[in-house]
Protein backbone atom coordinates (compact mmCIF):
# COMPACT_ATOMS: atom_id res chain seq x y z
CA UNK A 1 -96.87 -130.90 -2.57
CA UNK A 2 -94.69 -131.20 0.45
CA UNK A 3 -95.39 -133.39 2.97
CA UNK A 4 -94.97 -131.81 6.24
CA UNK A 5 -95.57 -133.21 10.34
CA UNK A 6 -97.75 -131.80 13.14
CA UNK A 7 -95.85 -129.75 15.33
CA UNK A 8 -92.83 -131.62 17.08
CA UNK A 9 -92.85 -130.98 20.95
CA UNK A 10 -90.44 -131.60 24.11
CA UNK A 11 -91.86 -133.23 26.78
CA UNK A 12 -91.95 -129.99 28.43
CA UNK A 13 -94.40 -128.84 25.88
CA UNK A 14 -91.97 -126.69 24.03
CA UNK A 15 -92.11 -126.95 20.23
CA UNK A 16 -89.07 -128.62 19.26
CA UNK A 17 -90.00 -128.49 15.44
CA UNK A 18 -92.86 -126.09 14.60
CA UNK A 19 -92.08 -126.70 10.68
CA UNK A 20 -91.31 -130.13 10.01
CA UNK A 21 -91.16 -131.69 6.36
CA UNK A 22 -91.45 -135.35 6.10
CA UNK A 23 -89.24 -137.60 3.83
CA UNK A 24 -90.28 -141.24 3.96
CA UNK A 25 -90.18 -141.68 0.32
CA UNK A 26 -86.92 -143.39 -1.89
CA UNK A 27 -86.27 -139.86 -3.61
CA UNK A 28 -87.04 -137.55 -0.62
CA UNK A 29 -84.73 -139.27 1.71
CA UNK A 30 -82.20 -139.30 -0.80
CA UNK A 31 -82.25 -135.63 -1.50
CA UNK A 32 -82.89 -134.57 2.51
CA UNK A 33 -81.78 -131.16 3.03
CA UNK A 34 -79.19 -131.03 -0.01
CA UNK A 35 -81.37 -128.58 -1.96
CA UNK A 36 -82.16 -126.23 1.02
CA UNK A 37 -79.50 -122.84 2.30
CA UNK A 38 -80.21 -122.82 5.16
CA UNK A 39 -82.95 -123.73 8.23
CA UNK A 40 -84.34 -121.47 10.32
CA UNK A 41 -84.89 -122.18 14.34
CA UNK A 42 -87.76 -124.38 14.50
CA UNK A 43 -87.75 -125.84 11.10
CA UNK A 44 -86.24 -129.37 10.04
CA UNK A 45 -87.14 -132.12 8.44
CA UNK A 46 -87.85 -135.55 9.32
CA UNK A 47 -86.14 -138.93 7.50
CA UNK A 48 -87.41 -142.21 8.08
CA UNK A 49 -86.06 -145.16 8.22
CA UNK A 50 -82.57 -143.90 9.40
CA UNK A 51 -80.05 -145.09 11.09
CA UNK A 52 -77.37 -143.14 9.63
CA UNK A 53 -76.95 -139.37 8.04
CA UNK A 54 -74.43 -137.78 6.09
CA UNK A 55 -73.64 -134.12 5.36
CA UNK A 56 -72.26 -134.56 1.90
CA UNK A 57 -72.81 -131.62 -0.38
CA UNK A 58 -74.59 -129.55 2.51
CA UNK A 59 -73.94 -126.51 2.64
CA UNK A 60 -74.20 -125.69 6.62
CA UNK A 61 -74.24 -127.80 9.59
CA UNK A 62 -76.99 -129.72 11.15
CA UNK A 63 -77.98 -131.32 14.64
CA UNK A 64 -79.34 -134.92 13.92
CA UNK A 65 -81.55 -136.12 16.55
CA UNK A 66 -81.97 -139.74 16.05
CA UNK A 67 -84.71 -141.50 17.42
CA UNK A 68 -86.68 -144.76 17.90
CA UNK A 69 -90.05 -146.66 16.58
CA UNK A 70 -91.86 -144.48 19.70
CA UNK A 71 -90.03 -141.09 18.99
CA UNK A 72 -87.86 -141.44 22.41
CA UNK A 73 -84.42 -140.37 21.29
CA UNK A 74 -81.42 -142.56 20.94
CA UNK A 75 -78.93 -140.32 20.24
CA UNK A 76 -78.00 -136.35 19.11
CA UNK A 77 -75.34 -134.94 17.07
CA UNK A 78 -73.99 -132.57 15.60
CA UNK A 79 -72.65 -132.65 11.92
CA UNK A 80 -70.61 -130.27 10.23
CA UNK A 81 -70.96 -130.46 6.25
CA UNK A 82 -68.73 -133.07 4.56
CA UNK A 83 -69.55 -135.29 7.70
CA UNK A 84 -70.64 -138.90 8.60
CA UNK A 85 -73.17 -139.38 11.76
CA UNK A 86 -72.40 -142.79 13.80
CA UNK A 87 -74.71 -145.79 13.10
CA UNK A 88 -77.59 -146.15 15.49
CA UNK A 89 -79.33 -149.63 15.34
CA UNK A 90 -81.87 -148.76 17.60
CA UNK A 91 -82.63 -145.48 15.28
CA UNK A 92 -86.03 -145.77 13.17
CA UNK A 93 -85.98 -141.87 12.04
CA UNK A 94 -84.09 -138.83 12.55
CA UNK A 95 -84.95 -135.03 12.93
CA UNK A 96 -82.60 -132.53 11.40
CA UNK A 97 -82.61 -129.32 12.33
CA UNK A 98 -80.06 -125.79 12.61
CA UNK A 99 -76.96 -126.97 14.44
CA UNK A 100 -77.45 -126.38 17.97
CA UNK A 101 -81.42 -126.26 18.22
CA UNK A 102 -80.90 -129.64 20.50
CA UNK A 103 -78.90 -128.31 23.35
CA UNK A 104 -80.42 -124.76 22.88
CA UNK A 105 -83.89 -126.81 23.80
CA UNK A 106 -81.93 -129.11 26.41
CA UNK A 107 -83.01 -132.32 24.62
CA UNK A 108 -81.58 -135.59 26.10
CA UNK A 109 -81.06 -138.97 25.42
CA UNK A 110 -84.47 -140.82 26.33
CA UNK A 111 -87.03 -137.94 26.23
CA UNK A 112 -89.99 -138.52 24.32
CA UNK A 113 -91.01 -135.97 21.34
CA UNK A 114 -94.42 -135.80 20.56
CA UNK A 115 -96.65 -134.63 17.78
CA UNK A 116 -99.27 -132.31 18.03
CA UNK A 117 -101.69 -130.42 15.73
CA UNK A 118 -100.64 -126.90 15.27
């Protein structure tokens, strides 16, 4: 069974992630989104600890919104496949999702997400 998150929200109480899978484990983080097509707006996935993502093997590109120990994000890119992500020391996790669901959602540096029960 897939472990999966409450419902990811802005601080503006707009779902940032209304499907999120967790990977916390050795073998989940390792495999991340290679085995998936494609993500749909609103879905994503959640690696943790991260400090650092690549796009290796991927077959479509990815917005990686890092963030800290509280969920207040450090830093957002965007990564096209075959790509490296920059290394974020203050990163304890990072939420991919469909290239461009950040800025579509006007996430910024220093917002808080927060996780609610669907």
């Amino acid at each position: 069974m897939k472990k999966s998150l409450p419902k990811v929200m802005t601080p503006g109480g707009v779902a940032f992630l209304e499907r999120c899978r967790l990977a916390t484990g050795f073998w989940d983080r390792l495999v991340g989104l290679l085995a998936t097509e494609s993500l749909e707006a609103g879905e994503g996935i959640f690696i943790g600890p991260c400090k650092q993502v690549h796009t290796f093997f991927m077959r479509f590109p990815i917005d990686a919104v890092f963030v800290d120990g509280e969920d207040r994000v450090v830093a957002i890119e965007s990564l096209a496949p075959w790509r490296v992500s920059g290394l974020h020391w203050r990163a304890k996790g990072v939420y991919e999702t469909p290239v461009g669901h950040a800025r579509r959602l006007a996430i910024r540096v220093g917002e808080k997400l927060e996780l609610r029960s669907c």
